[in-house]
C-alpha atoms as a PDB file:
ATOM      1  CA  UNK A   1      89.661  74.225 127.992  1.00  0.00           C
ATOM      2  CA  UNK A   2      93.287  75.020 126.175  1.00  0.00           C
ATOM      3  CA  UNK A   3      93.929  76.215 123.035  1.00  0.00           C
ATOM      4  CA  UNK A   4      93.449  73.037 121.579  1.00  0.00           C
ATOM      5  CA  UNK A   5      89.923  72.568 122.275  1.00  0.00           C
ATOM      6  CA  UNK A   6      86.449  74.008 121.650  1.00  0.00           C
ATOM      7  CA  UNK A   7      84.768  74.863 124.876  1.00  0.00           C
ATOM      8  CA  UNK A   8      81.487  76.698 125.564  1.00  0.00           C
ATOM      9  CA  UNK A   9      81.251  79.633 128.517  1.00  0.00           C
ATOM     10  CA  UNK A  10      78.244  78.485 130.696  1.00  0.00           C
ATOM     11  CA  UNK A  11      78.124  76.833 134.665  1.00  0.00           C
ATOM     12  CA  UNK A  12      81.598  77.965 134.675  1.00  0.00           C
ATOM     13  CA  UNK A  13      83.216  80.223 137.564  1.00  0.00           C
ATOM     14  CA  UNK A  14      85.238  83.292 136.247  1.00  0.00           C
ATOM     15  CA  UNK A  15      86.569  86.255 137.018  1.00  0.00           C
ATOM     16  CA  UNK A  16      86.455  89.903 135.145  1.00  0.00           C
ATOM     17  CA  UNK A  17      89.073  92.327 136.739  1.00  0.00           C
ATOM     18  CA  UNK A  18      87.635  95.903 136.304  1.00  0.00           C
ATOM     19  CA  UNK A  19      84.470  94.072 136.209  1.00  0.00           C
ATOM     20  CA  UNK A  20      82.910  97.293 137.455  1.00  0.00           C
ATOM     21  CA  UNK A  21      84.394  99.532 134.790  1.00  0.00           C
ATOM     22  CA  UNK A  22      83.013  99.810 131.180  1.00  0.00           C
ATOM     23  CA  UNK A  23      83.815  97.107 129.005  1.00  0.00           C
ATOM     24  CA  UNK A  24      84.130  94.950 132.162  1.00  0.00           C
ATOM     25  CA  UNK A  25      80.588  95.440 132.813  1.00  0.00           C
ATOM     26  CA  UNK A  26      79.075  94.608 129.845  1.00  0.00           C
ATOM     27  CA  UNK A  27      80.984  91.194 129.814  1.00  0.00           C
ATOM     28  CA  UNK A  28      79.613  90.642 133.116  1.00  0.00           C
ATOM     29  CA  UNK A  29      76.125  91.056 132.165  1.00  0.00           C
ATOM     30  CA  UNK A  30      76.940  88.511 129.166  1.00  0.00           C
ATOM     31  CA  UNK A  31      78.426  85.766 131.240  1.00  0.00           C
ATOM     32  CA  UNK A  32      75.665  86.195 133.752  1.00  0.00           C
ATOM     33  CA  UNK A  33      73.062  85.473 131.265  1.00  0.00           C
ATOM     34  CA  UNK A  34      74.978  82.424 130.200  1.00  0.00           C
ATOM     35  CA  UNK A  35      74.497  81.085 133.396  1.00  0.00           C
ATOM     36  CA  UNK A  36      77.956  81.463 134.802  1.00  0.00           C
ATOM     37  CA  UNK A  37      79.112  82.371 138.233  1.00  0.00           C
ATOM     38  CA  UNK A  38      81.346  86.231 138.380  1.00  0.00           C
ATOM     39  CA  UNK A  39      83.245  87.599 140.436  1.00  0.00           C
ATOM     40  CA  UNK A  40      83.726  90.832 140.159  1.00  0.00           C
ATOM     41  CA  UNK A  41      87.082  92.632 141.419  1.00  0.00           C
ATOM     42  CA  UNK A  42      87.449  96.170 141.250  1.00  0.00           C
ATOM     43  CA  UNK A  43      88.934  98.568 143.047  1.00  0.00           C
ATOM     44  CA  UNK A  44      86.649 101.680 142.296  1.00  0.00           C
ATOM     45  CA  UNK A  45      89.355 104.045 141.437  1.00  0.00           C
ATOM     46  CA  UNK A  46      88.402 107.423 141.580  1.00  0.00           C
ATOM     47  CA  UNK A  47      90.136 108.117 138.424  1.00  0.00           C
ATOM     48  CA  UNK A  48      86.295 108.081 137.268  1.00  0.00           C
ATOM     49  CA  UNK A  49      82.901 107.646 138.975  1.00  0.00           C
ATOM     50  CA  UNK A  50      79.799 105.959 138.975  1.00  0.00           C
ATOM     51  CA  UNK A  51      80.862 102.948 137.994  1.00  0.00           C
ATOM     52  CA  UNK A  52      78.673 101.116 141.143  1.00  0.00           C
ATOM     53  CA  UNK A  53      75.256 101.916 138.530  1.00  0.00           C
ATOM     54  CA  UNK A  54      77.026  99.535 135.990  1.00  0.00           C
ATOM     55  CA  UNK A  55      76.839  96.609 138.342  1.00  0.00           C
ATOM     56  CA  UNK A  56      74.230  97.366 140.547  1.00  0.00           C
ATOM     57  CA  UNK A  57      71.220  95.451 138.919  1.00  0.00           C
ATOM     58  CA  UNK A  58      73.306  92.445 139.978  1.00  0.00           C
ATOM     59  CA  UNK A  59      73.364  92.746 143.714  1.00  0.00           C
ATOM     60  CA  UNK A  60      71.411  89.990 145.417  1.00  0.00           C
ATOM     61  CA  UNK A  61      72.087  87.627 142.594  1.00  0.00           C
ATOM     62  CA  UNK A  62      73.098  84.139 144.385  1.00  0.00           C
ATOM     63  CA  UNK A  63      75.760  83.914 140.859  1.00  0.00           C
ATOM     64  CA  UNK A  64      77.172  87.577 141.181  1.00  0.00           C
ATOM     65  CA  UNK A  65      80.160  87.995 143.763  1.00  0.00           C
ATOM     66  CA  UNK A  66      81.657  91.933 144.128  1.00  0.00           C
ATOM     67  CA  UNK A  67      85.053  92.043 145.663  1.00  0.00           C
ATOM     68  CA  UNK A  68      86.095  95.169 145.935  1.00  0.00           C
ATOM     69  CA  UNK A  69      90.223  94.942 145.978  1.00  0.00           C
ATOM     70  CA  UNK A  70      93.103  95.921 144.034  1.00  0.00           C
ATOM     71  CA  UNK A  71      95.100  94.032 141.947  1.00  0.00           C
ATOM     72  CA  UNK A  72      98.476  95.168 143.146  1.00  0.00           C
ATOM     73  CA  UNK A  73      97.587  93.402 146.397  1.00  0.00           C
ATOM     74  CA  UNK A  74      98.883  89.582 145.046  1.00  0.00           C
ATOM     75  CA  UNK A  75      97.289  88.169 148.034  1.00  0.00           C
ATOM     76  CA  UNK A  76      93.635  89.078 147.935  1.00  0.00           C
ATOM     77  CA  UNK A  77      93.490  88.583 143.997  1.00  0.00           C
ATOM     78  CA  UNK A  78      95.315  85.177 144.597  1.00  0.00           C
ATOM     79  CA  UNK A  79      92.887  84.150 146.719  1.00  0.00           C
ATOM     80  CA  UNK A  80      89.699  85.658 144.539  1.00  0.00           C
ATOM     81  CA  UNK A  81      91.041  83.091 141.692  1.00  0.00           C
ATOM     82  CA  UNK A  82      90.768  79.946 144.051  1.00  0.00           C
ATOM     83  CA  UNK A  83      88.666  77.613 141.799  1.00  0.00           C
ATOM     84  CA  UNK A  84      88.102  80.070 138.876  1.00  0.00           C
ATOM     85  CA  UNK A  85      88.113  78.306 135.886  1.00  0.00           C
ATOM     86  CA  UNK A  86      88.667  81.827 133.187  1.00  0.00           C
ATOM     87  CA  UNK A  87      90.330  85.015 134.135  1.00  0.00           C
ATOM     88  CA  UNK A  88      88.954  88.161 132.205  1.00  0.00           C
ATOM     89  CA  UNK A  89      91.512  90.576 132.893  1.00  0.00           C
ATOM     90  CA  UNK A  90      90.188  94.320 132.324  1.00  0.00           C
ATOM     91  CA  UNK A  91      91.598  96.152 134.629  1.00  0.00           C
ATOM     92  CA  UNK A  92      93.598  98.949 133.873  1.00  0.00           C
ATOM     93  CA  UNK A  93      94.722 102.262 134.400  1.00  0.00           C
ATOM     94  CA  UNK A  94      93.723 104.108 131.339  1.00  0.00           C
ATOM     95  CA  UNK A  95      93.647 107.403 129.673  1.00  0.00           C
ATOM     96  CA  UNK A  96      96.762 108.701 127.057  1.00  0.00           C
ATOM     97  CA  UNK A  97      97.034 112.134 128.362  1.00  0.00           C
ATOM     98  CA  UNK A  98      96.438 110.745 131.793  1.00  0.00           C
ATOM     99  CA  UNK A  99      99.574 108.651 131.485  1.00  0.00           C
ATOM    100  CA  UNK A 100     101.756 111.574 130.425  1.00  0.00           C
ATOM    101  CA  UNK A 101     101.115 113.496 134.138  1.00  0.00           C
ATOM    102  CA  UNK A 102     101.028 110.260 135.974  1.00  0.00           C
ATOM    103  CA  UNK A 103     103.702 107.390 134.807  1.00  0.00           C
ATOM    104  CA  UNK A 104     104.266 106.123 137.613  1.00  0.00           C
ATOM    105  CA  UNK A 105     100.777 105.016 138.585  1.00  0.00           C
ATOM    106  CA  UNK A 106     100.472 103.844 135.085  1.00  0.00           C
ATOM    107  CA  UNK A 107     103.238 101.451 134.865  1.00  0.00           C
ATOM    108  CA  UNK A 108     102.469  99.930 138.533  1.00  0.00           C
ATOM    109  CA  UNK A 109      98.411  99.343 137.660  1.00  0.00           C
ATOM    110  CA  UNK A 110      99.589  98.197 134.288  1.00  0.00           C
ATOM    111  CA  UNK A 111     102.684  96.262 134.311  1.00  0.00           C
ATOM    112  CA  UNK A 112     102.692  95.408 138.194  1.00  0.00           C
ATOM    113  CA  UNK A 113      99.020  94.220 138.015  1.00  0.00           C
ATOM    114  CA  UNK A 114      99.041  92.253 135.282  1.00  0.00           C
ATOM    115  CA  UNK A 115     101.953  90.235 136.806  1.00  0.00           C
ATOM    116  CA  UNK A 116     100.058  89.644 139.525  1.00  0.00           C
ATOM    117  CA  UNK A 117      96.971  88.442 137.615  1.00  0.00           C
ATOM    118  CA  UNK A 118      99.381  86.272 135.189  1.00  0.00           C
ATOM    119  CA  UNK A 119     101.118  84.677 138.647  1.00  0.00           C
ATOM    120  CA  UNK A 120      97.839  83.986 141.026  1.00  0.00           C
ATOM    121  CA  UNK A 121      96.159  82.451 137.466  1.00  0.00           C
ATOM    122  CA  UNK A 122      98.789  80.137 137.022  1.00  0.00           C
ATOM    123  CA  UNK A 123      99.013  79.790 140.576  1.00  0.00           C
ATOM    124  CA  UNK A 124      95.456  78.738 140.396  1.00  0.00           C
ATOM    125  CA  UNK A 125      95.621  76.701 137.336  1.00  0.00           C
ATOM    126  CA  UNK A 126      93.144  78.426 135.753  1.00  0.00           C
ATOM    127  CA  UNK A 127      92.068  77.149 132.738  1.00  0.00           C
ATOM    128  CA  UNK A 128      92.230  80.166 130.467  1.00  0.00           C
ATOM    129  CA  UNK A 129      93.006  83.889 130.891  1.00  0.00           C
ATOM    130  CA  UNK A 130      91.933  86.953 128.369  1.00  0.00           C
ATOM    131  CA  UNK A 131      93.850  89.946 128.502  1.00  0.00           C
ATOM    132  CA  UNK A 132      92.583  93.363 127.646  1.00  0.00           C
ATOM    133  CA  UNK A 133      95.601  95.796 125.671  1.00  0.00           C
ATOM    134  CA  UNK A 134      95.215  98.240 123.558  1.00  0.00           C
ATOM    135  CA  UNK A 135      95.439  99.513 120.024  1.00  0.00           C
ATOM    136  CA  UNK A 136      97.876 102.188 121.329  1.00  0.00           C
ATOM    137  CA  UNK A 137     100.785  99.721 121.069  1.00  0.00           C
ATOM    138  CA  UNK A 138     101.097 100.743 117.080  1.00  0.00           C
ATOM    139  CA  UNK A 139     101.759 103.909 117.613  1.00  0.00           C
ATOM    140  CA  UNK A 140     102.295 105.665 113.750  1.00  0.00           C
ATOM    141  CA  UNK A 141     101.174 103.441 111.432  1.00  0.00           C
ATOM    142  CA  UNK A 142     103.908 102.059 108.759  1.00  0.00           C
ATOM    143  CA  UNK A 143     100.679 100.925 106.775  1.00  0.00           C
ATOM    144  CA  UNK A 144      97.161 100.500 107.447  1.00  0.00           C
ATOM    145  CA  UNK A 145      94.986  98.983 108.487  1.00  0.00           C
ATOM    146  CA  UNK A 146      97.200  97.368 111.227  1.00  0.00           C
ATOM    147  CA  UNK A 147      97.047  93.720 111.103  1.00  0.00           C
ATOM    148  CA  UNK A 148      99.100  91.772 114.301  1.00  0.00           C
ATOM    149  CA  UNK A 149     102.357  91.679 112.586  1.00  0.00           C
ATOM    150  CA  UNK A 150     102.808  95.559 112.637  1.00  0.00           C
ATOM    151  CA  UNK A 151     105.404  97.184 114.614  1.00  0.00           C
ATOM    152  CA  UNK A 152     104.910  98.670 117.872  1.00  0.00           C
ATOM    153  CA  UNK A 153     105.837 101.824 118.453  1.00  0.00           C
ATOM    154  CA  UNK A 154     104.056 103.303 121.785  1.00  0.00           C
ATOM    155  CA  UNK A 155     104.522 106.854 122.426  1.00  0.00           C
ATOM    156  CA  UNK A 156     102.945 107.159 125.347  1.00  0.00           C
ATOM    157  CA  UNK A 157     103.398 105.397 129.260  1.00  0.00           C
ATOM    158  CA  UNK A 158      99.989 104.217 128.516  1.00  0.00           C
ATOM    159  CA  UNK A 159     100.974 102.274 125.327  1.00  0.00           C
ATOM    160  CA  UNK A 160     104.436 101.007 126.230  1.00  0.00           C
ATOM    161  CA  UNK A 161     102.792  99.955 129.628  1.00  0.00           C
ATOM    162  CA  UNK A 162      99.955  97.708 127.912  1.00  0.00           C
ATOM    163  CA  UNK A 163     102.795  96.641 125.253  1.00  0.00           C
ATOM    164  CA  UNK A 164     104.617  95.844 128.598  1.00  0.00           C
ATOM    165  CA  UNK A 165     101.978  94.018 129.664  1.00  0.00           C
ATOM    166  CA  UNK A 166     101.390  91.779 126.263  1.00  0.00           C
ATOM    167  CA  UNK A 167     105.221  90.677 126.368  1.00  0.00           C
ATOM    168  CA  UNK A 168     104.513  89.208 129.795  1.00  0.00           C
ATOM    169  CA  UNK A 169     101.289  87.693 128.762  1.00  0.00           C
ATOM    170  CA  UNK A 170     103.498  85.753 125.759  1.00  0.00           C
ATOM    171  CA  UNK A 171     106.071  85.088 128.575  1.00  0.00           C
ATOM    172  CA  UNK A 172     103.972  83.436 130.871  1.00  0.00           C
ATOM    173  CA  UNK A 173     102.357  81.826 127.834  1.00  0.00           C
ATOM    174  CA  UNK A 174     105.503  79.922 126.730  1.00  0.00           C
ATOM    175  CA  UNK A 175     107.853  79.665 129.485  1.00  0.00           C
ATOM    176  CA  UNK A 176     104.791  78.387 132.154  1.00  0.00           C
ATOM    177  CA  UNK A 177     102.441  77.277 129.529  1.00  0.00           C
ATOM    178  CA  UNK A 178      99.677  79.318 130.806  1.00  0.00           C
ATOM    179  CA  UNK A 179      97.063  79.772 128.391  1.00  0.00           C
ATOM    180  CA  UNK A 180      96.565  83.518 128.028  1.00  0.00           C
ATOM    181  CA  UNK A 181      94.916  85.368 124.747  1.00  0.00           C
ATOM    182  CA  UNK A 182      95.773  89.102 123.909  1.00  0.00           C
ATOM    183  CA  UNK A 183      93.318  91.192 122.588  1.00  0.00           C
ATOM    184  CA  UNK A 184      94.063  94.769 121.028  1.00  0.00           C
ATOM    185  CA  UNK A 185      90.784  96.957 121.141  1.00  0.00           C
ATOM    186  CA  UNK A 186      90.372  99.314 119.181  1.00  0.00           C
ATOM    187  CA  UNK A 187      88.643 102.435 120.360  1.00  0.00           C
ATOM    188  CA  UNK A 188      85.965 100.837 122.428  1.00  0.00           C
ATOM    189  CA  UNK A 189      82.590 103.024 122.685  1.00  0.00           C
ATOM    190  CA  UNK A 190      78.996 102.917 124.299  1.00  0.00           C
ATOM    191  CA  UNK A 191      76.399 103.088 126.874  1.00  0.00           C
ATOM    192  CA  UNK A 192      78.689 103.207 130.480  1.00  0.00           C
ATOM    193  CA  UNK A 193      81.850 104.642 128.207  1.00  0.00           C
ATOM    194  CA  UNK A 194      83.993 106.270 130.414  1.00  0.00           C
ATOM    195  CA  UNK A 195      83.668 110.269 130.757  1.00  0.00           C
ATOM    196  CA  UNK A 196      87.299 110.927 129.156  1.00  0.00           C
ATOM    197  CA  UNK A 197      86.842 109.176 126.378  1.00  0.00           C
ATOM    198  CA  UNK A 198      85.770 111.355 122.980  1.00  0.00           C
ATOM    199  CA  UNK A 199      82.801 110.499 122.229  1.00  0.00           C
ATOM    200  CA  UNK A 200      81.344 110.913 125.546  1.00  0.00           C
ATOM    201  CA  UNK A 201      82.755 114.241 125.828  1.00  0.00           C
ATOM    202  CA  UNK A 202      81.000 115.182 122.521  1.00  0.00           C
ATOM    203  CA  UNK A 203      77.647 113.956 123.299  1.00  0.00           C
ATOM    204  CA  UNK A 204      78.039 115.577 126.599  1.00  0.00           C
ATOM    205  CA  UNK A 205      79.045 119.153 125.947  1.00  0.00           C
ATOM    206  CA  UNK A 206      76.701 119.337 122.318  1.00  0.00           C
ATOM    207  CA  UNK A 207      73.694 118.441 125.137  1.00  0.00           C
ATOM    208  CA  UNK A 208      74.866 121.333 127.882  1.00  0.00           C
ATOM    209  CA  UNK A 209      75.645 123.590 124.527  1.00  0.00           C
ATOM    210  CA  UNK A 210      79.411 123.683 126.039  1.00  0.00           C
ATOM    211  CA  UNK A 211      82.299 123.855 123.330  1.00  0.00           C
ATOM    212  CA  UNK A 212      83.613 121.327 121.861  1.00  0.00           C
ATOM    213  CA  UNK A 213      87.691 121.269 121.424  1.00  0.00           C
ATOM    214  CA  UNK A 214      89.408 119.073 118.639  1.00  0.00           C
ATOM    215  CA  UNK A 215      92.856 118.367 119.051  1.00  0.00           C
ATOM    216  CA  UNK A 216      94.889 118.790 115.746  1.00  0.00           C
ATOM    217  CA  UNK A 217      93.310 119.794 112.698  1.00  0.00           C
ATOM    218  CA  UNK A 218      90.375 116.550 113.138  1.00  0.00           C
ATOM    219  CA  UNK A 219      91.448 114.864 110.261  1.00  0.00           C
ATOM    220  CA  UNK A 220      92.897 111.944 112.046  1.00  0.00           C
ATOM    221  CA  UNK A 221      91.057 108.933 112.272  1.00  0.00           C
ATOM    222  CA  UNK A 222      89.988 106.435 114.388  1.00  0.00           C
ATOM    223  CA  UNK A 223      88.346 102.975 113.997  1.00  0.00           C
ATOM    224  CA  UNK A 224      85.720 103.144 116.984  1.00  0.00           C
ATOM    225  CA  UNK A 225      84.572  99.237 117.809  1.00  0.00           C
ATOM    226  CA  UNK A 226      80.865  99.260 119.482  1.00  0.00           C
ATOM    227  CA  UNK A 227      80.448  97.699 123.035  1.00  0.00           C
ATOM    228  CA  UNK A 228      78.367  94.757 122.182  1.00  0.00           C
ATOM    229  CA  UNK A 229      81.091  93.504 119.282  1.00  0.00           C
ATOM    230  CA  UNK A 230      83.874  93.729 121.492  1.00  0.00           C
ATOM    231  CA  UNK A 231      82.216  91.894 124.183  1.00  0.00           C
ATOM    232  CA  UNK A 232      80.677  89.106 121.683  1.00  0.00           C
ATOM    233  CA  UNK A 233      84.843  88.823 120.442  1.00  0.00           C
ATOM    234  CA  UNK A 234      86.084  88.444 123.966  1.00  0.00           C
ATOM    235  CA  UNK A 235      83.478  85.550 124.788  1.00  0.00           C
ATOM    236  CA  UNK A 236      84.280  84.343 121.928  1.00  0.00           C
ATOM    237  CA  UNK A 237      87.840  84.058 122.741  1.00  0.00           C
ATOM    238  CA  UNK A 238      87.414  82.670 125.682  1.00  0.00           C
ATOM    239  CA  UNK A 239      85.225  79.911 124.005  1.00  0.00           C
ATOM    240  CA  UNK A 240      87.608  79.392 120.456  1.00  0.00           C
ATOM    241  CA  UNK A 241      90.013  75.998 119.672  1.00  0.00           C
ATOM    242  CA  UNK A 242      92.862  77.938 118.803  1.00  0.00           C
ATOM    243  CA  UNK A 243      96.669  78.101 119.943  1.00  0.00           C
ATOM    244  CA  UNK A 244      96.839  82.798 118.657  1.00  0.00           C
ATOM    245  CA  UNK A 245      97.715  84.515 121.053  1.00  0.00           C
ATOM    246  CA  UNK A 246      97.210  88.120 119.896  1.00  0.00           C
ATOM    247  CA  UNK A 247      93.861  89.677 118.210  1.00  0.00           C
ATOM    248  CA  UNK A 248      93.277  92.517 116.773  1.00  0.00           C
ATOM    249  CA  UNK A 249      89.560  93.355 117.861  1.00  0.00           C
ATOM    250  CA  UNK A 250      87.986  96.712 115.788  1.00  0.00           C
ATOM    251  CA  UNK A 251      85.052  97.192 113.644  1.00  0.00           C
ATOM    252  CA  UNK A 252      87.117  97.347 110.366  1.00  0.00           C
ATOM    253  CA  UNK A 253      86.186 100.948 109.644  1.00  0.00           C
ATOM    254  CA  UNK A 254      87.517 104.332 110.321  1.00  0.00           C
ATOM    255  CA  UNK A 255      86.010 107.818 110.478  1.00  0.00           C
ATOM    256  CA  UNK A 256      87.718 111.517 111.033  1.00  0.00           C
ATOM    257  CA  UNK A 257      87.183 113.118 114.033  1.00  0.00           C
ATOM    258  CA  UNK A 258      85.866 115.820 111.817  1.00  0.00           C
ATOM    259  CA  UNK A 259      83.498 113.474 110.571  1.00  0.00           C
ATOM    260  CA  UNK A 260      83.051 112.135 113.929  1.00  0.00           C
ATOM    261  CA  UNK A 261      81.931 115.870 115.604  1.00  0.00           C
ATOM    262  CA  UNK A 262      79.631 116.313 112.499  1.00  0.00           C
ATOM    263  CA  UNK A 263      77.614 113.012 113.041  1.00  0.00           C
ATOM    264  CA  UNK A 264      77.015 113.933 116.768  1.00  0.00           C
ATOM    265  CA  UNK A 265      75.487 117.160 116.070  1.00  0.00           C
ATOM    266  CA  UNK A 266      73.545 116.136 113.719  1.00  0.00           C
ATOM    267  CA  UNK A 267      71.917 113.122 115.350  1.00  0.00           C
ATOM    268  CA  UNK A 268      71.507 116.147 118.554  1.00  0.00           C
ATOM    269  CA  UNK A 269      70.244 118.272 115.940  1.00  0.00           C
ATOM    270  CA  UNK A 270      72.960 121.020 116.647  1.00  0.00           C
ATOM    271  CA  UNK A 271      74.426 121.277 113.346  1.00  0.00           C
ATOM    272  CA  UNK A 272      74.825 124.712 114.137  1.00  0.00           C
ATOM    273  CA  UNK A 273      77.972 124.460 116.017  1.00  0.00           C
ATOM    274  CA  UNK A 274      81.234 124.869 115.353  1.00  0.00           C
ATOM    275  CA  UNK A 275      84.510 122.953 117.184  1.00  0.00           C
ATOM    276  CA  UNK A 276      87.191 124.840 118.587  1.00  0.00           C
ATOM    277  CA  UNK A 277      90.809 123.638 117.325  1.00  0.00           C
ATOM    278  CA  UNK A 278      93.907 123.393 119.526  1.00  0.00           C
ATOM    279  CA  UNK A 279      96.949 121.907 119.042  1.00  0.00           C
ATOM    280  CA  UNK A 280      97.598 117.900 119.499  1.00  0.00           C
ATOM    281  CA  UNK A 281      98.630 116.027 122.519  1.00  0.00           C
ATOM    282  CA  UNK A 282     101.803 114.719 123.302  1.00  0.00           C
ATOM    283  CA  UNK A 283     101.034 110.948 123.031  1.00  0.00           C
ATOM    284  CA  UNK A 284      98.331 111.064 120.200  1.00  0.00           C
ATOM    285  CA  UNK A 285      98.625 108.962 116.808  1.00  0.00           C
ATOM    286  CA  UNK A 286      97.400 109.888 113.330  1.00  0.00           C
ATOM    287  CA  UNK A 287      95.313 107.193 112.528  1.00  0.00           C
ATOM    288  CA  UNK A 288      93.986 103.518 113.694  1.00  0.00           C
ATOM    289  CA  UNK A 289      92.557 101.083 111.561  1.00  0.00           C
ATOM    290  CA  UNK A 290      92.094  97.316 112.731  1.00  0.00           C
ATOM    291  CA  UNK A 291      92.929  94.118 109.614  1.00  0.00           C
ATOM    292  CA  UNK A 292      90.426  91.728 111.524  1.00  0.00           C
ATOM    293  CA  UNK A 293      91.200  88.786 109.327  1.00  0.00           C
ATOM    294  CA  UNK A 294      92.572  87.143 112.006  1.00  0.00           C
ATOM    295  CA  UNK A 295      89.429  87.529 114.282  1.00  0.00           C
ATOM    296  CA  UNK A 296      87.361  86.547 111.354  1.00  0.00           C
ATOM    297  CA  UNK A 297      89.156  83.420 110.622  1.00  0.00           C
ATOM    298  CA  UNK A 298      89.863  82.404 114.505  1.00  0.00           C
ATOM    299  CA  UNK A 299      86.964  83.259 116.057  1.00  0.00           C
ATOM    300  CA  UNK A 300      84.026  83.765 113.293  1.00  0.00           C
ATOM    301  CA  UNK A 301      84.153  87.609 114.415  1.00  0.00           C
ATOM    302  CA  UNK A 302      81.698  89.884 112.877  1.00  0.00           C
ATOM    303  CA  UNK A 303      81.037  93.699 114.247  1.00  0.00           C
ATOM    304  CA  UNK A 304      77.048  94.169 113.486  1.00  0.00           C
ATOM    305  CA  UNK A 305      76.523  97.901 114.853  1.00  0.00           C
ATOM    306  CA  UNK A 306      77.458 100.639 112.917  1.00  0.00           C
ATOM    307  CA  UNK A 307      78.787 103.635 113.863  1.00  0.00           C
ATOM    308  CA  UNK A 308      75.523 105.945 113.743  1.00  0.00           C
ATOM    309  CA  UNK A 309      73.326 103.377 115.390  1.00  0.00           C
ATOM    310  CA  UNK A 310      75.964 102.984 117.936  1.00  0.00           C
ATOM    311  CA  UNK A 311      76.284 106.498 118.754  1.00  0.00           C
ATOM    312  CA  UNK A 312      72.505 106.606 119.255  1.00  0.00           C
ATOM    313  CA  UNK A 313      72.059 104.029 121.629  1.00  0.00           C
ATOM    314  CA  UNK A 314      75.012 105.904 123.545  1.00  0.00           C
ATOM    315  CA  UNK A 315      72.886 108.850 123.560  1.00  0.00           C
ATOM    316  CA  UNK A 316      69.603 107.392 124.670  1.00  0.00           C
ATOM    317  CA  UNK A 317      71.645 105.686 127.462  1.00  0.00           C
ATOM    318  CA  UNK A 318      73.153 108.935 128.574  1.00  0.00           C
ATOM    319  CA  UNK A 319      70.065 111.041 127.968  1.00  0.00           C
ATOM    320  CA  UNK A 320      68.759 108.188 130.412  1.00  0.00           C
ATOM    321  CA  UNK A 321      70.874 107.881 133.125  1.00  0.00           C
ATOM    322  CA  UNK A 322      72.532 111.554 133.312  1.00  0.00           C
ATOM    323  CA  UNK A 323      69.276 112.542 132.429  1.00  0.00           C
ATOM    324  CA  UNK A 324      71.074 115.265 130.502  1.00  0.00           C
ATOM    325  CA  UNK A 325      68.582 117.694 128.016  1.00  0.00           C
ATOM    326  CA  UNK A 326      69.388 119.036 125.036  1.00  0.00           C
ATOM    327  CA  UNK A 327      69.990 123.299 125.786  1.00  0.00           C
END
């Protein structure tokens, strides 16, 4: 199952870190469907709840384990990976403005954690192990879109941690010869999102007829990747014959946040309303834009769900399990 050959992800055991959270979810329902046994290890954080309705549909399946331990604790996850044959490592703390307050925690989930996942994998010899970073590592673009060769230039705790966190991924990679893929995503978004992240917080205040606040004057930009298309890329990963070790993963596309606040209210039929403007946040970037030749080429990547129909199914999710009406 190295880089050098093709393999396919079914019967196999793996793990998915943060396999409670949002992204981590999703690519547990996928594996589960292709017959594989999970294990899920979380830690429920209380940085955000309800993250037990994401995985609940899977209790009482013989193939679904839930371990619920942290992955600063070397021992436990060492032991989780015993036999594991892929590592899906999604665990994280998150959350740019988060990371400002709270460095500390940030670097030691991060950076601390994902030496610990890198060490019990290879103590384990597992087979393969896909990392989860971030687009934040660009920073300020020098040109866009960013393909993999771009500088990095975090400006956050958040990004430098998950940059951090990539150069220890490469280390492992070619001092220990584990085989470890990096994937940057780009803006993820959908059904189970996280309740910090934008487009959540849109949907949710244009439904309770709250405000909305936009942070600089909207006209930055942001290439939001739908749910299912970043899960299809990381299986895909996980699957590919290929010896890259860093991925760009984003739907190609970019939109304002302007633009953004406008399509919301109009698929909510709130047109009506008007953002309130407030100055940026330490730790935000002007734009993101993802080059996915490399994703293309590797791993015959192709984002199907546009933005709008994306944004939809987010809201019929929410509308469904907030059961949150339209004021």
């Amino acid at each position: 199952m190295g880089g050098g050959r093709q393999v396919e992800l079914r019967n196999l055991r793996v793990l998915v870190t943060g396999g409670a959270g949002f992204i981590g979810s999703h690519l547990v329902d996928n594996l589960l469907k292709r017959g594989n046994r999970v294990i899920v290890y979380d830690n429920f954080d209380p940085f955000y709840t309800g993250k037990k309705q994401n995985i609940e549909r899977h209790f009482g399946d013989s193939s679904f384990t839930l371990l619920k331990a942290d992955i600063l604790d070397y021992t436990a996850l060492s032991s989780a990976m015993r036999n594991v044959d892929v590592v899906f490592h999604e665990a994280a703390q998150p959350g740019i403005r988060y990371s400002i307050q709270n460095p500390k925690k940030v670097h030691e989930v991060n950076v601390t954690g994902t030496l610990n996942v890198l060490k019990a994998a290879l103590a384990n010899q597992v087979k393969k192990v896909i990392y989860a970073s971030s687009s934040s590592v660009y920073g300020s673009p020098k040109y866009l879109p960013f393909d993999e060769k771009h500088p990095t230039n975090p400006n956050s705790p958040y990004a430098e941690s998950k940059l951090a966190t990539e150069k220890r991924c490469l280390v492992f990679h070619e001092a220990y010869g584990l085989n470890v893929v990096v994937l940057r995503y780009f803006s993820v978004y959908g059904p189970r999102q996280r309740p910090d992240q934008v487009i959540r917080i849109f949907v949710s205040n244009v439904l309770s007829g709250k405000p909305i606040t936009i942070y600089g004057d909207g006209k930055q930009t942001r290439d939001f990747t739908y749910i299912d298309d970043v899960v299809s890329a990381t299986i895909r990963t996980a699957e590919a014959k290929t010896d890259e070790t860093l991925i760009n993963i984003g739907s190609g596309k970019r939109i304002t946040i302007n633009k953004l606040f406008k399509t919301i209210t109009k698929l909510l039929r709130k047109e009506e309303m008007k953002p309130i403007y407030k100055k940026n946040y330490a730790g935000d970037f002007p734009h993101t834009l993802a080059d996915i030749t490399l994703a293309r080429r590797i791993l015959q990547y192709r984002p199907t769900v546009e933005l709008e129909r994306g944004i939809r199914n987010f809201i019929d999710w929410h509308q469904k399990i907030i059961k949150q009406p339209i004021k």
